[in-house]
PDB file of N, CA and C in Angstrom:
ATOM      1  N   UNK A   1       3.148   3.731   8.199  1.00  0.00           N
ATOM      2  CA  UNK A   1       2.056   4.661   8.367  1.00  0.00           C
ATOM      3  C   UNK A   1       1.469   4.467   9.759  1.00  0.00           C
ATOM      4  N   UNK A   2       1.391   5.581  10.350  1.00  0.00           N
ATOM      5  CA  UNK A   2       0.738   5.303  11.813  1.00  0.00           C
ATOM      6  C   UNK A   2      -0.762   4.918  11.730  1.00  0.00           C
ATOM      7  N   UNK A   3      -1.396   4.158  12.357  1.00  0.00           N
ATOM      8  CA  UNK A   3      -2.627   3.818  12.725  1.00  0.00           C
ATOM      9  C   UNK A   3      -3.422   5.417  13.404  1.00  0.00           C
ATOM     10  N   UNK A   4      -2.547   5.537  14.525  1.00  0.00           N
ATOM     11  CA  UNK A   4      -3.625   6.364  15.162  1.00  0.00           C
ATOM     12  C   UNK A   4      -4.193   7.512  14.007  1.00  0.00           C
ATOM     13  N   UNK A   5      -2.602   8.516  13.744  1.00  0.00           N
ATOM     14  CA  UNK A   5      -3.035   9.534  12.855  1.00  0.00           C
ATOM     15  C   UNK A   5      -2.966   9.548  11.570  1.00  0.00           C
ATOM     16  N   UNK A   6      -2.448   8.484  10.949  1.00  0.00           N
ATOM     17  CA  UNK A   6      -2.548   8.189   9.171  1.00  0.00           C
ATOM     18  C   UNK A   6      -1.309   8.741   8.220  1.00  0.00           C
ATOM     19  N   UNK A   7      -0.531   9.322   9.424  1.00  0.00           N
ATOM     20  CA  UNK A   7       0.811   9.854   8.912  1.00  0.00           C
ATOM     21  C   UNK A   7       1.869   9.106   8.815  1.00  0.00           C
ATOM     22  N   UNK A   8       2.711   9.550   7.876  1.00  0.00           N
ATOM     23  CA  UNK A   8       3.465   8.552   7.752  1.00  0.00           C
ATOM     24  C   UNK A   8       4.828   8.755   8.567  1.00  0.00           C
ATOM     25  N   UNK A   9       5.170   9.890   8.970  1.00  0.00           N
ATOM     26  CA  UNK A   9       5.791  10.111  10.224  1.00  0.00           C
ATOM     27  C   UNK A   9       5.295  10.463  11.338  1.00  0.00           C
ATOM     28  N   UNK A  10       5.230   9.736  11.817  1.00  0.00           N
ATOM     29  CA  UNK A  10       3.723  10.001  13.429  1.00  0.00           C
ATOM     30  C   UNK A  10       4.618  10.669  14.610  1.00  0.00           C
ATOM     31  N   UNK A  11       4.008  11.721  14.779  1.00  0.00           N
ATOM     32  CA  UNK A  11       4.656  12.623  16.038  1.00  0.00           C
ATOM     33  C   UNK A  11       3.856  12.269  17.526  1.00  0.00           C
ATOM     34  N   UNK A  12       2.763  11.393  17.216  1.00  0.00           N
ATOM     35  CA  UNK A  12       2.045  11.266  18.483  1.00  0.00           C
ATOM     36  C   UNK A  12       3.402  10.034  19.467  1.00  0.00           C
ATOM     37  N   UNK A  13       3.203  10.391  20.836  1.00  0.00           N
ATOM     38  CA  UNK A  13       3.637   9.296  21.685  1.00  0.00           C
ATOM     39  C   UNK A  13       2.399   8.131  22.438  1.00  0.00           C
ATOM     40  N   UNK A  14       2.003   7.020  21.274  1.00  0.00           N
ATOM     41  CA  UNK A  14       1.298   6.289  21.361  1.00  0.00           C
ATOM     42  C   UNK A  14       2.142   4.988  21.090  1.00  0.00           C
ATOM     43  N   UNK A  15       1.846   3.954  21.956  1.00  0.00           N
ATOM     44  CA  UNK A  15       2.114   2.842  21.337  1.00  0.00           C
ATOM     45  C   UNK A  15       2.653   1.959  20.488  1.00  0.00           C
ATOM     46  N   UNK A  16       1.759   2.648  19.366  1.00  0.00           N
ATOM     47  CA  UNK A  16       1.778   1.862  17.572  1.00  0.00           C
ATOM     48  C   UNK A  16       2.468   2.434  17.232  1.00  0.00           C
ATOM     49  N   UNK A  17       2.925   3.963  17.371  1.00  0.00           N
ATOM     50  CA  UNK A  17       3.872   4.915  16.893  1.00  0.00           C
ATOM     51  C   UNK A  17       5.325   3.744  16.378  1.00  0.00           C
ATOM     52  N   UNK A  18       5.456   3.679  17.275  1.00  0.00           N
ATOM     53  CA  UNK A  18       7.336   2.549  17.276  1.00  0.00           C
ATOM     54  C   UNK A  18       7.098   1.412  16.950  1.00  0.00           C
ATOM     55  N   UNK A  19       6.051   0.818  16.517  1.00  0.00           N
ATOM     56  CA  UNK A  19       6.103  -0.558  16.463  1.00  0.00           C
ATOM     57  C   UNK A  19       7.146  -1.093  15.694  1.00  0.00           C
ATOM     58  N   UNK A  20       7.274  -3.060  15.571  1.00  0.00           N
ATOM     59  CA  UNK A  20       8.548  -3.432  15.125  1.00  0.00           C
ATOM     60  C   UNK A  20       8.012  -3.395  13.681  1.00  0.00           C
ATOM     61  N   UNK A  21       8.515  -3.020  12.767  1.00  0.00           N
ATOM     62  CA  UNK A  21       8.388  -2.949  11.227  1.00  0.00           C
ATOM     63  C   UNK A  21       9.242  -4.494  10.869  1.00  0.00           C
ATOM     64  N   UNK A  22       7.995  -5.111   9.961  1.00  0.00           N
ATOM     65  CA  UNK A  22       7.908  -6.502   9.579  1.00  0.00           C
ATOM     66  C   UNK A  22       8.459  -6.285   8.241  1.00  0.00           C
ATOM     67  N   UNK A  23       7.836  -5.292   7.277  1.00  0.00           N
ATOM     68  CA  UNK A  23       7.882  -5.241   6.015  1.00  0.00           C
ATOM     69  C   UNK A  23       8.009  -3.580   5.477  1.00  0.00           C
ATOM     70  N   UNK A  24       8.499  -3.685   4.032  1.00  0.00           N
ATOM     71  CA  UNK A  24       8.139  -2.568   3.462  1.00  0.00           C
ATOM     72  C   UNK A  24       7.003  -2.170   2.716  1.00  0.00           C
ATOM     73  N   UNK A  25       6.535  -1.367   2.319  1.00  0.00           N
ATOM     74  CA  UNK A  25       5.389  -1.205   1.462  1.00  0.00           C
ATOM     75  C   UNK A  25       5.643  -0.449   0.066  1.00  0.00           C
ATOM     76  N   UNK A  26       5.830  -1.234  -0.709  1.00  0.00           N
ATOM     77  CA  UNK A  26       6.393  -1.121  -2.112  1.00  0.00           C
ATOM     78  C   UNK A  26       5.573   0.482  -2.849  1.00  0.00           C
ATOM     79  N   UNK A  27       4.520   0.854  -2.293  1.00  0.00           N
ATOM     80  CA  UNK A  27       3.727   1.674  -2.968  1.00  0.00           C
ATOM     81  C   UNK A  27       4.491   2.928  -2.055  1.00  0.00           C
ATOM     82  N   UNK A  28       4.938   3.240  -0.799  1.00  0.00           N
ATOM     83  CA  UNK A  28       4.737   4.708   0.006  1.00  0.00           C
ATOM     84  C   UNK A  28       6.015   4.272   0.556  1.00  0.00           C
ATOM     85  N   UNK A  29       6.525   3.002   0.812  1.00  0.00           N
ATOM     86  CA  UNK A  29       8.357   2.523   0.767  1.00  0.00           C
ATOM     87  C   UNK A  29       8.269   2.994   2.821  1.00  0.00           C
ATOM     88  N   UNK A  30       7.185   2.936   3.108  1.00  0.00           N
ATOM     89  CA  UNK A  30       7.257   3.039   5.123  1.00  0.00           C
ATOM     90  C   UNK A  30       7.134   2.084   5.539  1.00  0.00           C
ATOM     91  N   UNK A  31       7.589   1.464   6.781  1.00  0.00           N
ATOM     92  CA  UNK A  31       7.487   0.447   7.219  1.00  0.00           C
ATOM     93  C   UNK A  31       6.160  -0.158   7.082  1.00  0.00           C
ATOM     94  N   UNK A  32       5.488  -1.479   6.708  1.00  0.00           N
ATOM     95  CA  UNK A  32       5.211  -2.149   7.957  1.00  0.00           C
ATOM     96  C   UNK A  32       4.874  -2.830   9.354  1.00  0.00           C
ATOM     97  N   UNK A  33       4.147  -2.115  10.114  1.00  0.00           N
ATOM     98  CA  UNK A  33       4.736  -2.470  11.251  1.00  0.00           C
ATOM     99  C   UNK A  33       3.555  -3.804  11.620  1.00  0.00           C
ATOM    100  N   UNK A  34       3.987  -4.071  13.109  1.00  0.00           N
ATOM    101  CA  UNK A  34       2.638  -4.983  13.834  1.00  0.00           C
ATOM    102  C   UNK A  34       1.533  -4.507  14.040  1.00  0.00           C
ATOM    103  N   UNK A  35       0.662  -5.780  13.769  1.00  0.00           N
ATOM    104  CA  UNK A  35      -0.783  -5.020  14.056  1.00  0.00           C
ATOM    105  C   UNK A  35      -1.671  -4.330  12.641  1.00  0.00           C
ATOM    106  N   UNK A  36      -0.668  -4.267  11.459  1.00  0.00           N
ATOM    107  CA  UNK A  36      -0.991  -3.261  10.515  1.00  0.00           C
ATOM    108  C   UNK A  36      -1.804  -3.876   9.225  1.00  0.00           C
ATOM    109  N   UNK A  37      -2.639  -3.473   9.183  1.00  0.00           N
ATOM    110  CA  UNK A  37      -2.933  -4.577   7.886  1.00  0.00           C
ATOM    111  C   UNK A  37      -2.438  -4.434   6.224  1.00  0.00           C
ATOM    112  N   UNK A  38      -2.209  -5.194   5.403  1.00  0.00           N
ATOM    113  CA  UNK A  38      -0.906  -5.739   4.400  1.00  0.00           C
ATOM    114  C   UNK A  38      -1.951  -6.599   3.775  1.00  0.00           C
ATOM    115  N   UNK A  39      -1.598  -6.325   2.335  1.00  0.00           N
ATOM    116  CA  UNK A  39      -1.656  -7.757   1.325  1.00  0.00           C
ATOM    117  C   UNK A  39      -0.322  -7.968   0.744  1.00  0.00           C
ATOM    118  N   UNK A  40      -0.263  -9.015   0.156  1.00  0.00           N
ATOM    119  CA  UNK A  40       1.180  -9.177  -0.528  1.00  0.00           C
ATOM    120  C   UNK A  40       0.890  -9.692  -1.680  1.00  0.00           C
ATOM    121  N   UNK A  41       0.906  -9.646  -2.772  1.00  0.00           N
ATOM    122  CA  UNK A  41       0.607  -9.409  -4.110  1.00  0.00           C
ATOM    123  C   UNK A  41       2.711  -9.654  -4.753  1.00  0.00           C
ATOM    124  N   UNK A  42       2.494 -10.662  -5.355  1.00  0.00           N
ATOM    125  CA  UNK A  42       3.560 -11.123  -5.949  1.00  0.00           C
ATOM    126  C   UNK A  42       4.766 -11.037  -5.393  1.00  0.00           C
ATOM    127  N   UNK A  43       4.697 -11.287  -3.939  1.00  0.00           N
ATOM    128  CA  UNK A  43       5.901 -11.472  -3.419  1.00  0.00           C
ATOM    129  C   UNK A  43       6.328  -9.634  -2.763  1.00  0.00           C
ATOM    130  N   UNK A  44       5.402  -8.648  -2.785  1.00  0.00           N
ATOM    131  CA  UNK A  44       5.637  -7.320  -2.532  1.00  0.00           C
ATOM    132  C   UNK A  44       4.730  -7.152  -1.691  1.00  0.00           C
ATOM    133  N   UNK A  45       4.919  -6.939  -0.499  1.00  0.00           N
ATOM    134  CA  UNK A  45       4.036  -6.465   0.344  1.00  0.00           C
ATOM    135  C   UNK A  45       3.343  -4.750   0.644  1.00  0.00           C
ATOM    136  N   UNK A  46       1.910  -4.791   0.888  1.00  0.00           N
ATOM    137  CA  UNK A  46       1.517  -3.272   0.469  1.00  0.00           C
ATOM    138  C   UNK A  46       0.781  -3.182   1.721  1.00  0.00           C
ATOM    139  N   UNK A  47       0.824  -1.861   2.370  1.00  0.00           N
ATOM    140  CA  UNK A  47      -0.377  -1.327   3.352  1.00  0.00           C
ATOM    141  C   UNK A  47      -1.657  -1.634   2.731  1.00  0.00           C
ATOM    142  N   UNK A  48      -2.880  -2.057   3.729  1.00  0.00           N
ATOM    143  CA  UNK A  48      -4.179  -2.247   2.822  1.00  0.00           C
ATOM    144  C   UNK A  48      -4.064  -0.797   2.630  1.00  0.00           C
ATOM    145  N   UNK A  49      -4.290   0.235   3.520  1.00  0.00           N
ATOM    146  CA  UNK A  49      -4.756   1.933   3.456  1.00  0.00           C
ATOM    147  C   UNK A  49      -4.502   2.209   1.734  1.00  0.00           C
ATOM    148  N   UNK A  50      -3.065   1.553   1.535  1.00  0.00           N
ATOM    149  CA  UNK A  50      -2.062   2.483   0.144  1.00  0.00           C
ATOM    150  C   UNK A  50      -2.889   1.763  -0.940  1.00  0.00           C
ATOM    151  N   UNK A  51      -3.276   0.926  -0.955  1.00  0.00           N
ATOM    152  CA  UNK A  51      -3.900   0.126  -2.218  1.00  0.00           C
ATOM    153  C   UNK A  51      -5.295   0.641  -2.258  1.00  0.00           C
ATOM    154  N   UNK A  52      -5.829   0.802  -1.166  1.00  0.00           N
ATOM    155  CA  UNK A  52      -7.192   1.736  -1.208  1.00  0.00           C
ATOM    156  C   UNK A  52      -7.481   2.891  -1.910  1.00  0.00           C
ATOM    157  N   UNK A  53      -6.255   3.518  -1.705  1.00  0.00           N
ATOM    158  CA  UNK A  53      -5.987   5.067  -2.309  1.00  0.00           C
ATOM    159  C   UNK A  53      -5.494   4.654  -3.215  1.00  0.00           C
ATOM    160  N   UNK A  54      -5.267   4.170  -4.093  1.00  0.00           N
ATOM    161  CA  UNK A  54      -5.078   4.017  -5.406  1.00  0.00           C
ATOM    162  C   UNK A  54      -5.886   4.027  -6.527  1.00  0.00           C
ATOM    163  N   UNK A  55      -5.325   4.593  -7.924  1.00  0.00           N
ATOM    164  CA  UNK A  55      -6.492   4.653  -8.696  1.00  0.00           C
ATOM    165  C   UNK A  55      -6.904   3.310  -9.182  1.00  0.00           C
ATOM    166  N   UNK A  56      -7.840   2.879  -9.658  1.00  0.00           N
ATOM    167  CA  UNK A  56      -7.681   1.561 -10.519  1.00  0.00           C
ATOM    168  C   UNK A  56      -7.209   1.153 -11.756  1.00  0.00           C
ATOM    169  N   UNK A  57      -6.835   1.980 -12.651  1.00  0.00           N
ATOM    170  CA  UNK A  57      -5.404   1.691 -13.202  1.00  0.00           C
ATOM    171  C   UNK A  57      -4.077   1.270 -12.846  1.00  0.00           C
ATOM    172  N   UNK A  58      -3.625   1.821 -11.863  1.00  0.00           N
ATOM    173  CA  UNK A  58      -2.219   1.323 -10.929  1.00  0.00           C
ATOM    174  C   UNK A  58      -2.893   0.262 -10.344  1.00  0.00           C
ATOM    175  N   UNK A  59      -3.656  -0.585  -9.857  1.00  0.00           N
ATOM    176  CA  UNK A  59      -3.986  -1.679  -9.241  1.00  0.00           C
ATOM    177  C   UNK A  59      -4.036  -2.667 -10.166  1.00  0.00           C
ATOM    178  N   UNK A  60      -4.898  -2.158 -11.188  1.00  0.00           N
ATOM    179  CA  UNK A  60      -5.118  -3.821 -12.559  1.00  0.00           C
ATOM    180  C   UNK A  60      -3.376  -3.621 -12.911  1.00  0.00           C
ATOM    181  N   UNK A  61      -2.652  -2.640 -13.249  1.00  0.00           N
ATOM    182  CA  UNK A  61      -1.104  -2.801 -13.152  1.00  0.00           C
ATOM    183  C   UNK A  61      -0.512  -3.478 -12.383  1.00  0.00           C
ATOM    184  N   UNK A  62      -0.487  -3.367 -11.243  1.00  0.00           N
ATOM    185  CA  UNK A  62      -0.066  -4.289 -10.300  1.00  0.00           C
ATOM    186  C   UNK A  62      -0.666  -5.806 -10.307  1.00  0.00           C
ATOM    187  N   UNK A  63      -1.443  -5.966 -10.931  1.00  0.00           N
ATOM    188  CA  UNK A  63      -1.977  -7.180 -10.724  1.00  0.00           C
ATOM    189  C   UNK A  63      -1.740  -7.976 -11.955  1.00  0.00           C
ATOM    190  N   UNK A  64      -1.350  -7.044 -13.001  1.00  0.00           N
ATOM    191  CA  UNK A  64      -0.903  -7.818 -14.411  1.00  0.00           C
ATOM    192  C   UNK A  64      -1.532  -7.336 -15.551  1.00  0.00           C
ATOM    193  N   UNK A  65      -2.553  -6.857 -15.873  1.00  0.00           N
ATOM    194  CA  UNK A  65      -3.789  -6.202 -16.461  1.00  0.00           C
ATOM    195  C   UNK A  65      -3.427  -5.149 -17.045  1.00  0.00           C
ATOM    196  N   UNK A  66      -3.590  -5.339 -18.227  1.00  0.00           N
ATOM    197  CA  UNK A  66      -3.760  -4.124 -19.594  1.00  0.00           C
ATOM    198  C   UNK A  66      -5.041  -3.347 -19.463  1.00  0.00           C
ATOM    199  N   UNK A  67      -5.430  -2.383 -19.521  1.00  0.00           N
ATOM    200  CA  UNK A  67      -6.555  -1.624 -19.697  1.00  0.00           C
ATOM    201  C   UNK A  67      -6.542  -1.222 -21.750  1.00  0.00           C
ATOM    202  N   UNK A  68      -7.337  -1.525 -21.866  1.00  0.00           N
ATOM    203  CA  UNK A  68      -7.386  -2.153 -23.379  1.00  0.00           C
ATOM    204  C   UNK A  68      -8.485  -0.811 -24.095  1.00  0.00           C
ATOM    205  N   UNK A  69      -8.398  -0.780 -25.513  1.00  0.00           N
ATOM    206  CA  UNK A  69      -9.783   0.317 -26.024  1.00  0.00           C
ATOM    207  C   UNK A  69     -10.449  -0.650 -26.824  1.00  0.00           C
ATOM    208  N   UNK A  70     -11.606  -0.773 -26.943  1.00  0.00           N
ATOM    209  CA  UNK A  70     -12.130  -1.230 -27.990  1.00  0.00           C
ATOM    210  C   UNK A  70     -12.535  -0.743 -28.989  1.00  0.00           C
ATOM    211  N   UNK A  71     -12.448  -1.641 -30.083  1.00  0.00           N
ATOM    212  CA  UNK A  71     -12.898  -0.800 -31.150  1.00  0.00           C
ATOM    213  C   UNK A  71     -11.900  -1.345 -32.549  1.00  0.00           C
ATOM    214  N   UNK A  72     -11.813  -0.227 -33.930  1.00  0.00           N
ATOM    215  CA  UNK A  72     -11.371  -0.621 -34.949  1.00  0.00           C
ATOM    216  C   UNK A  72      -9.934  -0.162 -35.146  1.00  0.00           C
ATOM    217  N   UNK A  73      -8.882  -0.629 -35.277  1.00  0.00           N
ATOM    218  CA  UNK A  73      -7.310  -0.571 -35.362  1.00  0.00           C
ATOM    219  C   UNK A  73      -6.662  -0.393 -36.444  1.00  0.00           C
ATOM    220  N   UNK A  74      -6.500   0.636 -37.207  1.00  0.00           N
ATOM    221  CA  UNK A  74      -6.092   0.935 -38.214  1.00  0.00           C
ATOM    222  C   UNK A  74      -4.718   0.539 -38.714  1.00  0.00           C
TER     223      UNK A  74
END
């Protein structure tokens, strides 16, 4: 994902555009690159941006977490 414009194929001729891609990002599958900020969560590395935009269901998923109902179980 480019920094400057947030795209994930960046048409600008900047810099960051080409950078060297370190990793993949398991959520949007784009590089990586330097400079970019990443968590890595069980050995899978993610753009911070992509985990931001996520709902919080897919995150407590990723993290291991049942979303549960309470109440009486017939």
């Amino acid at each position: 994902m480019c920094l400057n414009c947030g795209r994930n194929l960046c048409t600008s001729n900047f810099s960051g555009a080409d950078g060297k891609e370190i990793y993949v990002c398991a959520e949007c599958l784009e590089g990586i690159v330097e400079g970019e900020s990443y968590v890595e969560i069980d050995f899978s590395c993610y753009h911070k941006e992509c985990l931001e935009l996520m709902q919080i269901e897919d995150l407590l998923d990723i993290f291991g977490y049942e979303v549960k109902t309470a109440g009486n179980v017939f």
